[in-house]
C-alpha atoms as a PDB file:
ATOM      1  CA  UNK A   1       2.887 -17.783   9.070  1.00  0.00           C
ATOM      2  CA  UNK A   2       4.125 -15.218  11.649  1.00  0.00           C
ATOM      3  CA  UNK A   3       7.072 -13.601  11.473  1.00  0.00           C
ATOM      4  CA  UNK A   4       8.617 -10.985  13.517  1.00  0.00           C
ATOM      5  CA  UNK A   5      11.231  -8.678  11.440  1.00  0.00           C
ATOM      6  CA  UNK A   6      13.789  -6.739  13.338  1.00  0.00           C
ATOM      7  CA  UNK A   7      16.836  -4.771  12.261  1.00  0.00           C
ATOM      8  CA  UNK A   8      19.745  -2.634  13.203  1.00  0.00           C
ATOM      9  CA  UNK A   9      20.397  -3.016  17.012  1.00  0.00           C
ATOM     10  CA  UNK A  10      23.630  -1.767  17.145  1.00  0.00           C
ATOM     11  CA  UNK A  11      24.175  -2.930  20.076  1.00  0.00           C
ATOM     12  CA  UNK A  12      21.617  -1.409  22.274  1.00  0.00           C
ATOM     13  CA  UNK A  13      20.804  -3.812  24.629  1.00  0.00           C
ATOM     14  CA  UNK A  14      17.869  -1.979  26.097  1.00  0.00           C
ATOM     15  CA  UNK A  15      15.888  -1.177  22.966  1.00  0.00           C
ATOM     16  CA  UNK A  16      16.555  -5.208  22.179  1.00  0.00           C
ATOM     17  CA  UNK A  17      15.022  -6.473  25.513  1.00  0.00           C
ATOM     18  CA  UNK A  18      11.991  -3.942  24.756  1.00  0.00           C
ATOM     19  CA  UNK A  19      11.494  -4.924  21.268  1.00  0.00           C
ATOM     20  CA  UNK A  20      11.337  -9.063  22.786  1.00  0.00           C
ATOM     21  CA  UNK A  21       9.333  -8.142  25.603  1.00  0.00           C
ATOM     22  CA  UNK A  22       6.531  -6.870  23.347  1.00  0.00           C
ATOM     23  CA  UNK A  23       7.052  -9.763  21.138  1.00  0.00           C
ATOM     24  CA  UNK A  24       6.516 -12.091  23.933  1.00  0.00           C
ATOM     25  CA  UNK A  25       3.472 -10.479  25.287  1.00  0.00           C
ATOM     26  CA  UNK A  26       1.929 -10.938  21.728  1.00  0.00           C
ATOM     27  CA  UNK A  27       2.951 -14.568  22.109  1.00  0.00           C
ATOM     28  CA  UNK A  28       5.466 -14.530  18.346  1.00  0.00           C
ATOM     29  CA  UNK A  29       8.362 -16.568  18.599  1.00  0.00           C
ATOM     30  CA  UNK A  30       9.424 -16.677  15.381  1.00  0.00           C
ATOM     31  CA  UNK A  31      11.980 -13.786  14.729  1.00  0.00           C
ATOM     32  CA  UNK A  32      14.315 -12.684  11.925  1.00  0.00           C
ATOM     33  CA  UNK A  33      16.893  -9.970  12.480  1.00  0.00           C
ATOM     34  CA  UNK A  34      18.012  -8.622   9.298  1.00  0.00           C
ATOM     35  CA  UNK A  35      21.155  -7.417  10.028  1.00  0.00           C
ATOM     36  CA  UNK A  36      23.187  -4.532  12.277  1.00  0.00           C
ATOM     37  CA  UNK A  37      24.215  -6.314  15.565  1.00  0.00           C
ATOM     38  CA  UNK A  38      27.091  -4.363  16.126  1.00  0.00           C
ATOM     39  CA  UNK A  39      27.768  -0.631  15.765  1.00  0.00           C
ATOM     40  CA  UNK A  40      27.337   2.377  17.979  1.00  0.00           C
ATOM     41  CA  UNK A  41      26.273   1.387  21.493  1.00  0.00           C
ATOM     42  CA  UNK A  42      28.125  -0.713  23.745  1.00  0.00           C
ATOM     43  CA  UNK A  43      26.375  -3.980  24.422  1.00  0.00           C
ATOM     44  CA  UNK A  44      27.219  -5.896  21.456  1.00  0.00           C
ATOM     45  CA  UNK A  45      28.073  -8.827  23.540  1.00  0.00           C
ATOM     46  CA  UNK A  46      24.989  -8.913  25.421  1.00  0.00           C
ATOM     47  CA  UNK A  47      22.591  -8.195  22.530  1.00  0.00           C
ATOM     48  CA  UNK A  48      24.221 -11.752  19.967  1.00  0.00           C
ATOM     49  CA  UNK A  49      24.034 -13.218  23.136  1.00  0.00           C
ATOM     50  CA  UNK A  50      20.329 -13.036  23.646  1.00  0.00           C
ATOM     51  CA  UNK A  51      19.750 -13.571  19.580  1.00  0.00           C
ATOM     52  CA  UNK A  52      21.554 -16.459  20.027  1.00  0.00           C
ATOM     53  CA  UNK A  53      19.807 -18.095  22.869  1.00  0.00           C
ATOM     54  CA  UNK A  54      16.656 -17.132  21.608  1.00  0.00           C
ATOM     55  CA  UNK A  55      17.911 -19.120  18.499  1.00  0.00           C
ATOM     56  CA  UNK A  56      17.238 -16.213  16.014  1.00  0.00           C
ATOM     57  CA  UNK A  57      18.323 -16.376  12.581  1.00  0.00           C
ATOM     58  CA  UNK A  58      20.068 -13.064  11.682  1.00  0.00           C
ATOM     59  CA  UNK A  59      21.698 -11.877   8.341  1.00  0.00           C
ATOM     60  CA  UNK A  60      24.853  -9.890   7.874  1.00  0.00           C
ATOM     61  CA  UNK A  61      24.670  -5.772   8.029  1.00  0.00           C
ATOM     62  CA  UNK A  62      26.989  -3.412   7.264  1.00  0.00           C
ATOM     63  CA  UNK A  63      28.172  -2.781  10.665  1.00  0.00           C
ATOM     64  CA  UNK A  64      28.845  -6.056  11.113  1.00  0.00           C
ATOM     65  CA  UNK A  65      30.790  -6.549   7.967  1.00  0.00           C
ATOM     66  CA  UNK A  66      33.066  -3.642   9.327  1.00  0.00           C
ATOM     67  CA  UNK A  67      33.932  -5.850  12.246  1.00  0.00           C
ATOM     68  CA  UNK A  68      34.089  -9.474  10.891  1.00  0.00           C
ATOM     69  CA  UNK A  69      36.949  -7.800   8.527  1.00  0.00           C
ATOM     70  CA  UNK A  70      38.200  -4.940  10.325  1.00  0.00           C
ATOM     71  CA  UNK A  71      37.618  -2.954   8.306  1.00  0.00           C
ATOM     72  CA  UNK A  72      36.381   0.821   8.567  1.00  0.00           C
ATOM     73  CA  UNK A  73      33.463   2.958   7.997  1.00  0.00           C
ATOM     74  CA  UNK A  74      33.640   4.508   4.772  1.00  0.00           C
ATOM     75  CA  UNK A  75      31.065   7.366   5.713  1.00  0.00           C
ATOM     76  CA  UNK A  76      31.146   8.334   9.242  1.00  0.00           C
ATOM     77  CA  UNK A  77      33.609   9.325  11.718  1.00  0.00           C
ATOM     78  CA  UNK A  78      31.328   8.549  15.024  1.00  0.00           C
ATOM     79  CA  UNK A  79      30.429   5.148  14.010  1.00  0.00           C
ATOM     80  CA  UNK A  80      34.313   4.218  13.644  1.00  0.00           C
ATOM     81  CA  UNK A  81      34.964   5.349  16.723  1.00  0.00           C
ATOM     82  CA  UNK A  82      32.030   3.152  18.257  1.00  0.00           C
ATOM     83  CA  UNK A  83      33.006   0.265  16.344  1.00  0.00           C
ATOM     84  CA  UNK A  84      36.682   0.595  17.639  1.00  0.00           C
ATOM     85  CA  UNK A  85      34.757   0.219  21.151  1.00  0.00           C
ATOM     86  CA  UNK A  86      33.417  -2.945  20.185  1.00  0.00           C
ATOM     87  CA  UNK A  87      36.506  -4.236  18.139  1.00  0.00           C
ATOM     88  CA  UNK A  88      38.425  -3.355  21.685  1.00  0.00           C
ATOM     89  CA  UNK A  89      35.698  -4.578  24.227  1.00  0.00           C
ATOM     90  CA  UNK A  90      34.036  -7.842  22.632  1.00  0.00           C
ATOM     91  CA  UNK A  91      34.354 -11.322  23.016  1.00  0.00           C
ATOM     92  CA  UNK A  92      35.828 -13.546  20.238  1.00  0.00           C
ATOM     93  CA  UNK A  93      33.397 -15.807  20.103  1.00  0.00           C
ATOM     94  CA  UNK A  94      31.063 -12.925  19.320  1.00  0.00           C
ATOM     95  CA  UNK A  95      33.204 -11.920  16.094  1.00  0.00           C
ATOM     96  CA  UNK A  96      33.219 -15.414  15.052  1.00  0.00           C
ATOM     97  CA  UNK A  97      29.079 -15.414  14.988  1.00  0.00           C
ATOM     98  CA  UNK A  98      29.234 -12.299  12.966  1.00  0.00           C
ATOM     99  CA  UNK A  99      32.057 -13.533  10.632  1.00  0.00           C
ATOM    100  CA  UNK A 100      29.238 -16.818   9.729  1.00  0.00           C
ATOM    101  CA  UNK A 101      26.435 -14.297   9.156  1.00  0.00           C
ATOM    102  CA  UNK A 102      24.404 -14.908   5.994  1.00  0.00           C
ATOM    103  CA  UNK A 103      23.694 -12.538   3.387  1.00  0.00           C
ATOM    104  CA  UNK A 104      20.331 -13.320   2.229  1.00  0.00           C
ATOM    105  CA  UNK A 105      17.214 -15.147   4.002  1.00  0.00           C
ATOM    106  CA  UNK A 106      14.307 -16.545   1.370  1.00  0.00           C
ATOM    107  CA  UNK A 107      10.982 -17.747   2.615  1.00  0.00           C
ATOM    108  CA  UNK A 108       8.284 -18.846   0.680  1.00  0.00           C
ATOM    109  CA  UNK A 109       6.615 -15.920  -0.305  1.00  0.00           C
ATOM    110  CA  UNK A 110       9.546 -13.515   1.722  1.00  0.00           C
ATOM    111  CA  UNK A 111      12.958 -12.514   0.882  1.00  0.00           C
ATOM    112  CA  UNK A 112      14.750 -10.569   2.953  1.00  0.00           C
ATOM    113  CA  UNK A 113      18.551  -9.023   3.081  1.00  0.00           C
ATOM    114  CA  UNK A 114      20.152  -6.064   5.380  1.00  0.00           C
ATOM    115  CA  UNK A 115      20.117  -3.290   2.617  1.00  0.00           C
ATOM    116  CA  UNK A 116      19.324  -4.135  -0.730  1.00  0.00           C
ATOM    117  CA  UNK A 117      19.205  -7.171  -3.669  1.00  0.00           C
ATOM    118  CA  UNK A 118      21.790  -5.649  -6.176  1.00  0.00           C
ATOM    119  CA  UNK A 119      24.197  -5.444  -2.815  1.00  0.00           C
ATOM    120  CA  UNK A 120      22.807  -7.422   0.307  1.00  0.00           C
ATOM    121  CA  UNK A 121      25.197  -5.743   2.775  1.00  0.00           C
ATOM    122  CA  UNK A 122      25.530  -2.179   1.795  1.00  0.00           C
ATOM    123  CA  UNK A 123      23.119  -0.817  -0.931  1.00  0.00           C
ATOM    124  CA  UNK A 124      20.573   2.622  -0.476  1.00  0.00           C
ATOM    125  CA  UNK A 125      17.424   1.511  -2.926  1.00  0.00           C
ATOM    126  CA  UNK A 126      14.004   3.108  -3.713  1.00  0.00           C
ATOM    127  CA  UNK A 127      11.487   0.357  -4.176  1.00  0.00           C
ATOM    128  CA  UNK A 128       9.856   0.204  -6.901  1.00  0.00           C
ATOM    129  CA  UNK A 129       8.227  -2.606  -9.568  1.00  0.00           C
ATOM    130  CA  UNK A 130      11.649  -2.357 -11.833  1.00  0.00           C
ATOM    131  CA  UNK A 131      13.414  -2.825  -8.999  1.00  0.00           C
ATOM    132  CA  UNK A 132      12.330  -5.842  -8.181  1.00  0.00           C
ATOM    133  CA  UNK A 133      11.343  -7.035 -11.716  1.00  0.00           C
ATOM    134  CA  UNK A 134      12.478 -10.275 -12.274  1.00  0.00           C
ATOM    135  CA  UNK A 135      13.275 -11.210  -8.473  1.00  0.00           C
ATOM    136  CA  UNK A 136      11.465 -14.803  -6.576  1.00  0.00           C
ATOM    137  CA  UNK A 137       8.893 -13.809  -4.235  1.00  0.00           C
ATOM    138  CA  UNK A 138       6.705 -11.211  -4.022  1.00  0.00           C
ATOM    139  CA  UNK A 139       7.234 -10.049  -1.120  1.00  0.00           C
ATOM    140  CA  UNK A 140      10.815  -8.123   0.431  1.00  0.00           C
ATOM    141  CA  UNK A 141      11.988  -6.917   3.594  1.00  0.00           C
ATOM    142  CA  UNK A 142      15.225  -5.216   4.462  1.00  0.00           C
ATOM    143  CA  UNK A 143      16.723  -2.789   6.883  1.00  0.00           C
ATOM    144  CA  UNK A 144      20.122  -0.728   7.073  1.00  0.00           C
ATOM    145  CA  UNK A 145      18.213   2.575   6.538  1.00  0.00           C
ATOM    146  CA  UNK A 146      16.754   2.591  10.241  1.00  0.00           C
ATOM    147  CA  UNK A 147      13.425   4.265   8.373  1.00  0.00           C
ATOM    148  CA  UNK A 148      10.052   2.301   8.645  1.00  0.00           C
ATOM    149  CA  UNK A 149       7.751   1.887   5.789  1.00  0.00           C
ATOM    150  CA  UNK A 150       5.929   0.195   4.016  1.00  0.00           C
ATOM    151  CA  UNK A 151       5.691   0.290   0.093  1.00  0.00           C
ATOM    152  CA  UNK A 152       3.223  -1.653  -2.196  1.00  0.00           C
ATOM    153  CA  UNK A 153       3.885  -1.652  -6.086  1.00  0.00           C
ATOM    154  CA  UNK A 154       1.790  -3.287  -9.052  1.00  0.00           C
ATOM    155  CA  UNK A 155       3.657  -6.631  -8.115  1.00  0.00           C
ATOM    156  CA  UNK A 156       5.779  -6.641  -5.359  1.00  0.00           C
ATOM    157  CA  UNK A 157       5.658  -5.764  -1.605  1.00  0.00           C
ATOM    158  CA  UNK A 158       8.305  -4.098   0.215  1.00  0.00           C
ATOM    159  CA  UNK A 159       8.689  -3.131   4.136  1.00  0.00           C
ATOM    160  CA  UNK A 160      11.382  -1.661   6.210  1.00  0.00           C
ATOM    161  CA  UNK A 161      10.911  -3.017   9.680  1.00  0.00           C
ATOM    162  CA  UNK A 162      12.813   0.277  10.838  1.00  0.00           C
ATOM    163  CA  UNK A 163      15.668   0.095  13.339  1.00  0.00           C
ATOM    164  CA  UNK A 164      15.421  -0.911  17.263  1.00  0.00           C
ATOM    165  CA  UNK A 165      18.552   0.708  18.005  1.00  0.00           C
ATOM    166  CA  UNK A 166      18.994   3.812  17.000  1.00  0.00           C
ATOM    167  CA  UNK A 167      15.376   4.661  14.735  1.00  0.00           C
ATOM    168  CA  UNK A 168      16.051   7.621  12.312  1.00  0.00           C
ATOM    169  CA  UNK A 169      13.044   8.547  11.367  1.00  0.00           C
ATOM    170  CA  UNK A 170      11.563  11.144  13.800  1.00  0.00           C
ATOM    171  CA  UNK A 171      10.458   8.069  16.578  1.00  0.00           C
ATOM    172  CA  UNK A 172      12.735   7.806  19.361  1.00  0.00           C
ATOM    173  CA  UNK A 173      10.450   4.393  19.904  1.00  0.00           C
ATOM    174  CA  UNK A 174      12.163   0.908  19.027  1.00  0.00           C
ATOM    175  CA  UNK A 175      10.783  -0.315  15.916  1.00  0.00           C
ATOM    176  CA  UNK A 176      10.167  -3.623  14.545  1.00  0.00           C
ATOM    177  CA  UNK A 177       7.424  -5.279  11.930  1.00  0.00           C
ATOM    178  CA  UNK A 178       5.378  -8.115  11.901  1.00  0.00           C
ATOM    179  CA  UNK A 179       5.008  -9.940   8.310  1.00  0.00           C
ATOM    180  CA  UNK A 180       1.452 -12.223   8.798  1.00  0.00           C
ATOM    181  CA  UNK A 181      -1.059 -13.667   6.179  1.00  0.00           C
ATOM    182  CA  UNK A 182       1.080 -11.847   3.254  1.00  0.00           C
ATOM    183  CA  UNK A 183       0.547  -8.499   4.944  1.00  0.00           C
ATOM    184  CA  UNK A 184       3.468  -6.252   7.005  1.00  0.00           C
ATOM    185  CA  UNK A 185       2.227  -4.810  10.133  1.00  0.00           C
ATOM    186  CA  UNK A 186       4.759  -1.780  11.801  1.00  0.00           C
ATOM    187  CA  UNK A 187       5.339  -1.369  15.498  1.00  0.00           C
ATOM    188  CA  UNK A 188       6.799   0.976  18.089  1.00  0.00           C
ATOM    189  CA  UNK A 189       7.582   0.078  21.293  1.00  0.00           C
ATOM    190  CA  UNK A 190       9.006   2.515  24.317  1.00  0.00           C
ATOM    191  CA  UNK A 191      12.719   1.877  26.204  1.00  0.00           C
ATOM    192  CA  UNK A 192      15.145   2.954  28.609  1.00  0.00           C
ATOM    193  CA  UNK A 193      16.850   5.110  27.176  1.00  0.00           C
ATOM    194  CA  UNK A 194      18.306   6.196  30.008  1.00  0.00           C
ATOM    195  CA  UNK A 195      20.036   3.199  30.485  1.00  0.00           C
ATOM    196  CA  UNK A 196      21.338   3.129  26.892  1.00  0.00           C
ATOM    197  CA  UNK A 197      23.023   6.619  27.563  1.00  0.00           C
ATOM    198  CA  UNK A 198      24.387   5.346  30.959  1.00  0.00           C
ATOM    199  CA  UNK A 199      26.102   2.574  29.062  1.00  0.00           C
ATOM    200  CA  UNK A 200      27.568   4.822  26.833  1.00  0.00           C
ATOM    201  CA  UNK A 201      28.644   6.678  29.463  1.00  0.00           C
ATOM    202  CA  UNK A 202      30.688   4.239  31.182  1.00  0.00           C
ATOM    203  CA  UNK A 203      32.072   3.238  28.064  1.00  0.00           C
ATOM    204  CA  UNK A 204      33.739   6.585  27.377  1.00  0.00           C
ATOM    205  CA  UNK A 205      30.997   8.320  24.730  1.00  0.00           C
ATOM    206  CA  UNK A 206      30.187  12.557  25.341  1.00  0.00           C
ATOM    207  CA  UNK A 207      26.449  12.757  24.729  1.00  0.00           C
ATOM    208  CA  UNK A 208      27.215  13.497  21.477  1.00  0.00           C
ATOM    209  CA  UNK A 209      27.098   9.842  20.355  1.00  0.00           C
ATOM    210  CA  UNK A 210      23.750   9.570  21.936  1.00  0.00           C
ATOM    211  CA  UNK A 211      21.776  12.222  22.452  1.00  0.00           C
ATOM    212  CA  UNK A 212      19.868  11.680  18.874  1.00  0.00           C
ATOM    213  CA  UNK A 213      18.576   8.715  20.665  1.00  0.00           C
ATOM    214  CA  UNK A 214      15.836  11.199  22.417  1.00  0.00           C
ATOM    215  CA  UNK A 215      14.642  12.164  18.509  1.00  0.00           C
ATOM    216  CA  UNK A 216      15.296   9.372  16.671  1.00  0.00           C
ATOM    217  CA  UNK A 217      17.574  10.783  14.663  1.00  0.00           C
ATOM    218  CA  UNK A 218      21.252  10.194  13.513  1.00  0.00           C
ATOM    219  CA  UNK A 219      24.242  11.051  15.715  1.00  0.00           C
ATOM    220  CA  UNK A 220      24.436  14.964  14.980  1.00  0.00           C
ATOM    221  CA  UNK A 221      20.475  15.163  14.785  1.00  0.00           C
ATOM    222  CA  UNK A 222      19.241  14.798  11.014  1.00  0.00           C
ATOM    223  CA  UNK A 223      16.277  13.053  10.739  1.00  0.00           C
ATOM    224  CA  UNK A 224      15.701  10.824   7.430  1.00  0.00           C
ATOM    225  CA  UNK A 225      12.358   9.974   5.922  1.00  0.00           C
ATOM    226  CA  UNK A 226      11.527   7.240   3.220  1.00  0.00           C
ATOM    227  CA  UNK A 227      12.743   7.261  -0.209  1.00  0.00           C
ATOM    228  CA  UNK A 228      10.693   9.101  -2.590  1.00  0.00           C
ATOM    229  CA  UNK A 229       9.475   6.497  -5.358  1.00  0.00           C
END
């Protein structure tokens, strides 16, 4: 089986379209988005509109738990003031879809989740075997911390597909993972990121909100690396 793994949009419909257009060219249809729609950048409608009609099954992140509820973000100033964008500018429809999102997504030999298996939606993990002791499968995707990697343990396999929206790791490059033959393969692709700022722009954002794009960084510019295990 292939499988392409993406994660954390956040509504940046550029680094989506890139991300698809790669995936196309190297002819893999089947796609799971593990969670982060919504948040940040201003195409939210746009982006579950092409996830939808490209049929892709997509769990529930964070971001998008903070607008199915209405509720805020607990951590960060800038992202509630994106996600009051979207709460303001979306469609209905488009809440609904996020409001049905699963949790969890098990395939045989796969199980994947947003952030972590003690808290599917919101958790911050180190992989390691007693992590996942005593969990089905072997192997374990998940996103929310927009950092690619890869980990392998004793008994398990873990990989962070990274984020196509707004990558934290260093990259400004959309990121996305393949999972083929029992083996995770890591990708970059290039966008316009010019037309992710001009969106922004319209919308109302300073540069600010998305300059880190250009470093792949957070908003305010610190760049993250992988959990040390």
């Amino acid at each position: 089986m292939t499988l392409a793994l993406i994660s954390d949009i956040h509504g940046n419909l550029a680094a989506l379209e890139a991300v698809f257009g790669q995936l196309d060219r190297l002819g893999i249809g089947d796609v799971l988005c593990l969670g982060d729609v919504g948040g940040y950048y201003p195409e939210l409608d746009a982006c579950a509109d092409l996830l939808r009609a490209r049929r892709i099954p997509c769990l529930m992140g964070n971001h998008d738990n903070y607008l199915a509820t209405n509720t805020p973000c607990p951590r960060s100033d800038s992202a509630n003031r994106c996600l009051d964008y979207q709460r303001r500018t979306a469609r209905p429809d488009t809440f609904a879809w996020l409001r049905s999102l699963p949790h969890r997504h098990d395939l045989k030999g796969l199980s994947a989740v947003h952030a972590g298996w003690i808290d599917p939606i919101d958790e911050t993990f180190a992989p390691s075997d007693a992590y996942f002791a005593g969990m089905p499968g072997e192997a374990f995707a998940s996103g929310h911390t927009h950092v690619q990697f890869v980990w392998r343990g004793k008994d398990a396999l873990y990989c962070n597909p990274g984020s196509v929206g707004q990558p934290r790791d260093g990259d400004p490059r959309a990121a996305f993972a393949i999972w083929e033959s029992g083996t995770f393969h890591l990708h970059r692709i290039d966008y316009d990121i010019d037309r992710t700022e001009e969106a922004m722009r319209k919308a109302g954002f300073d540069a600010y909100f998305f300059q880190n794009l250009r470093i792949g960084s957070r908003i305010g510019g610190k760049i993250d690396t992988p959990p040390h295990v």
